[in-house]
Structures are given as C-alpha cells and as structure tokens.
Protein backbone atom coordinates (compact mmCIF):
# COMPACT_ATOMS: atom_id res chain seq x y z
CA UNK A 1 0.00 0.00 0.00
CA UNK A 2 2.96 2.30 0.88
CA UNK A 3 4.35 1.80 -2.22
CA UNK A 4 1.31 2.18 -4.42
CA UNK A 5 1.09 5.46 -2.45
CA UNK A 6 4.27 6.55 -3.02
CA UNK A 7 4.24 5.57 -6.55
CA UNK A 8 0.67 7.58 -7.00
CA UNK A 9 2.42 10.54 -5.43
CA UNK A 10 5.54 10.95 -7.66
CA UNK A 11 2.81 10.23 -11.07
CA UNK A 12 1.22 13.54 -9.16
CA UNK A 13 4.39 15.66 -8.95
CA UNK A 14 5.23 14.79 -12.78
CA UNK A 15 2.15 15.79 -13.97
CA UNK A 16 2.73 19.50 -11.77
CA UNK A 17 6.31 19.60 -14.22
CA UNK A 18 6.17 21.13 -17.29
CA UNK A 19 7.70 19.75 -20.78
CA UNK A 20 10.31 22.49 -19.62
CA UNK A 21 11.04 20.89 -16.35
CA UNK A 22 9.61 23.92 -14.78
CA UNK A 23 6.86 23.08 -11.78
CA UNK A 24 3.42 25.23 -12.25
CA UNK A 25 0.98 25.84 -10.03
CA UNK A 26 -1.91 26.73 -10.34
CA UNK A 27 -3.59 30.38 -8.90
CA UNK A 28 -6.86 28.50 -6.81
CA UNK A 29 -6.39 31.17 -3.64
CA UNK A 30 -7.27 34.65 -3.61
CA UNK A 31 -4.97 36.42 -1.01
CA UNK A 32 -7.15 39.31 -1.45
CA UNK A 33 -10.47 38.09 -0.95
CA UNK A 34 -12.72 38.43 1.83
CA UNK A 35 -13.13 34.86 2.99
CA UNK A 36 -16.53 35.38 4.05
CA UNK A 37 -17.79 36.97 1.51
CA UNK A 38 -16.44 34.23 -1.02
CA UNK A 39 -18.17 32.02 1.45
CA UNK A 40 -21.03 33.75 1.45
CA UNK A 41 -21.36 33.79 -2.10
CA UNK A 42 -20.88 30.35 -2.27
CA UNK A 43 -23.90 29.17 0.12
CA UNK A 44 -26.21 31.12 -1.97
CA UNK A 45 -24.56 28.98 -4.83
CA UNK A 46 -25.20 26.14 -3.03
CA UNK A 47 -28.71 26.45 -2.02
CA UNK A 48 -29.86 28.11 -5.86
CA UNK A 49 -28.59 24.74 -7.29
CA UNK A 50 -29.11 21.98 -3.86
CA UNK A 51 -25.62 21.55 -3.60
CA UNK A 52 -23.21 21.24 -0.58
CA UNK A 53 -20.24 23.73 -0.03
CA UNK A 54 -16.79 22.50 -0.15
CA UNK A 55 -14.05 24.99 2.05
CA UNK A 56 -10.69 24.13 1.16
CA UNK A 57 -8.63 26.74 3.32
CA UNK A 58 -5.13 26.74 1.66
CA UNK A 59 -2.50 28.81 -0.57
CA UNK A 60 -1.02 28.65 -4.09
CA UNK A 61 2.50 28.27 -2.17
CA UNK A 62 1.35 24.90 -0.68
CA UNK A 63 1.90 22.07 -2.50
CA UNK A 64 -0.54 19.60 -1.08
CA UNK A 65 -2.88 22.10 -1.98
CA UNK A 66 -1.58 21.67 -5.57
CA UNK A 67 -1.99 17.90 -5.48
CA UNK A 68 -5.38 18.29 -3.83
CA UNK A 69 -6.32 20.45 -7.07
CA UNK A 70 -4.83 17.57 -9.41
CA UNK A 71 -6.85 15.28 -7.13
CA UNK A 72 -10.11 17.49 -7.50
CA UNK A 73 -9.63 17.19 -11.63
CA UNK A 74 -9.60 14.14 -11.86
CA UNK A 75 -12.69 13.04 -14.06
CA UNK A 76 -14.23 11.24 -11.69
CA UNK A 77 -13.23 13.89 -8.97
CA UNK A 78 -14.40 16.79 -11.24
CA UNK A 79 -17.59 15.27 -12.21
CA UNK A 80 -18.77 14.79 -8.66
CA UNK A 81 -17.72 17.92 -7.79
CA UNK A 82 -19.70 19.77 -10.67
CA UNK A 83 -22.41 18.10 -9.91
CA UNK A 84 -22.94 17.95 -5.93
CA UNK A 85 -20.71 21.17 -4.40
CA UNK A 86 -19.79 24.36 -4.50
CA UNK A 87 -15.72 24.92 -4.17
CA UNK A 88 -15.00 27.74 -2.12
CA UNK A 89 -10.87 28.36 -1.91
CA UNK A 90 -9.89 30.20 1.39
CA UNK A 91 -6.41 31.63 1.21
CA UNK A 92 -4.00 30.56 4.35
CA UNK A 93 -0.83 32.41 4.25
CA UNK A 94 2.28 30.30 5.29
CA UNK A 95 2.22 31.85 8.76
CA UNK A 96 -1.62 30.16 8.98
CA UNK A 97 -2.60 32.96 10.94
CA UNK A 98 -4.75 34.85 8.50
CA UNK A 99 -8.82 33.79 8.68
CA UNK A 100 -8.37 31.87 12.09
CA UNK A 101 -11.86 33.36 13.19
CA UNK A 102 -13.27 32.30 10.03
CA UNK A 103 -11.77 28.61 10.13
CA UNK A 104 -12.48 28.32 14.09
CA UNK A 105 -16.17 29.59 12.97
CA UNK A 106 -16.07 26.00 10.52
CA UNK A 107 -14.38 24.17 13.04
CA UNK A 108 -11.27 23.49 10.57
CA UNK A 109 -7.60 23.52 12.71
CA UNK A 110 -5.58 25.44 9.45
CA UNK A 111 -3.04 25.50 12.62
CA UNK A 112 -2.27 21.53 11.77
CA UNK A 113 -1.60 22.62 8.51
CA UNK A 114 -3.66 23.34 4.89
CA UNK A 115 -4.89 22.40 2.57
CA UNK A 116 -7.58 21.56 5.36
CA UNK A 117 -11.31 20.72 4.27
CA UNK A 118 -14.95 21.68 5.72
CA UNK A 119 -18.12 20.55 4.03
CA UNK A 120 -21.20 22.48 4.85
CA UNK A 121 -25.26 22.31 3.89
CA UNK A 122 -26.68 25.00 1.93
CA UNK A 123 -27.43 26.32 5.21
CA UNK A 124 -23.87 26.81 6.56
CA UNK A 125 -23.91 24.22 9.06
CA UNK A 126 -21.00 22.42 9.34
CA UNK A 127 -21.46 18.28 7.87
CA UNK A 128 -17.82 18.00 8.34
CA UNK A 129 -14.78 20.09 9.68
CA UNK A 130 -10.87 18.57 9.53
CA UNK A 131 -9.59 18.72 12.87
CA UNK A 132 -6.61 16.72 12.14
CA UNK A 133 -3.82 17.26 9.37
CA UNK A 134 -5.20 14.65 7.45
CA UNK A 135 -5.72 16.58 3.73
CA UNK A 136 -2.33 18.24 4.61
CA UNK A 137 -0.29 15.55 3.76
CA UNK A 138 -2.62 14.64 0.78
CA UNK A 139 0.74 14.06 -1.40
CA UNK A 140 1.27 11.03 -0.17
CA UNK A 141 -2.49 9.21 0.08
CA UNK A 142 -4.30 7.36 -3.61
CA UNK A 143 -6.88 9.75 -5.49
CA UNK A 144 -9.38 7.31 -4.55
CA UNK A 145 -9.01 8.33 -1.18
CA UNK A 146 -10.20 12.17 -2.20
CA UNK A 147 -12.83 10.05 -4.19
CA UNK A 148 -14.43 8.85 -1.15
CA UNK A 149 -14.30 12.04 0.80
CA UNK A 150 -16.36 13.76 -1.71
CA UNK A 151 -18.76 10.41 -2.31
CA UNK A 152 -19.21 10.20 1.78
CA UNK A 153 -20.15 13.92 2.34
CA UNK A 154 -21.87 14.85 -1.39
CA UNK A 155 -25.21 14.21 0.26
C-alpha cells in the first residue's frame, strides 16, 4: 500500500512539471479576498442549485494544496464535484494565521496545517470540519481516497 502510495504521489508531482522541467501551479487562492464573503457567495450557490459547499482553506505556495487540485480534476473527482458542491478556496498564508476566526467559525484547525477541508449544507452548518492534518499531507495518500471524501459527504 505504501508503495502504491508513493508511486501515485511521484505520477502527481510529474504531472505539476512542465515539458520544460519547470513546476506550475496553479492560482486557486485569492490572497485578497474576503473569505466570508467568497463564502457567502458560495452558500447562496449552493442552495440556488441543492448543492453542498466545499471549504478548502489553503494557498497557491502549498503544494498539497496543488496535489489536492490535481486530485479534484480528476474526471471522476471533477464530475462529482460539478455536480454535488460548490468549491470555495480560502487563502492561508504560510504563517496560517490569516482567517483563524473564520476557520475556528467551521471548526477546521488550518493551525495543523492546509490544505484543510470543511463541508457544509446549503445552510452553513458544518457536515464536516478537519480537525486533524489529514488533507495536509494529501501528497502522499491514492486519489481514490479524495474520491471517497467527496462520495461520503456529497449528500
């Protein structure tokens, strides 16, 4: 299993490289947006088209945030996502003390380390809230692992 992992996570680092051997992220985090007003926005998303509200509180300069993102487009990743949540990116600076009122108010612990994960109803009540690092090590767990997260919590 290790090894399958480890395997998975070096076919996810390649695919970050360009043909030029340069390594590209991708801009997902707004450092300049008002988390809850993105959040905001997104619940009204969310309960205009019946879908739950994924908070990913992390930064462009993280890489497991950049292998969570590979994760998320994966076909299968991408399709459930399209079709049962809204994505709202929080931006963490490396510090991780920006937006600790608005990740205690989700019950996420950004303090263990991003990218870190809260799914909430239309409503804004929290269905789930990562206490743990778990998603902040996502480099080195299998896609289908991200695959069952969002099957478990899409409602």
């Amino acid at each position: 299993m290790r090894i399958a992992s480890w395997i998975g996570g070096l076919l996810v680092v390649g695919a970050m490289v360009a043909a030029d051997g340069q390594f590209t992220r991708r801009h997902l985090y707004d450092e300049k947006a008002d988390a809850k007003t993105l959040i905001a926005a997104g619940l009204k998303q969310a309960r205009a088209q019946h879908k739950r509200v994924l908070l990913d509180f992390g930064g462009d300069w993280c890489g497991d945030c950049q292998v969570l993102d590979i994760y998320f487009r994966q076909p299968e990743n991408e399709a459930l996502l399209a079709k049962d949540y809204v994505v709202v990116h929080v931006f963490v600076n490396e510090s991780m003390d920006n937006h600790p009122e608005v990740a205690a108010q989700y019950g996420v612990a950004i303090g263990k380390g991003v990218p870190a994960l809260a799914v909430l109803n239309s409503d804004g009540s929290v269905l789930y809230a990562q206490r743990s690092s778990s998603f902040s090590d996502v480099r080195h767990m299998e896609s289908s692992s991200v695959h069952d997260f969002l099957v478990k919590w899409k409602g």
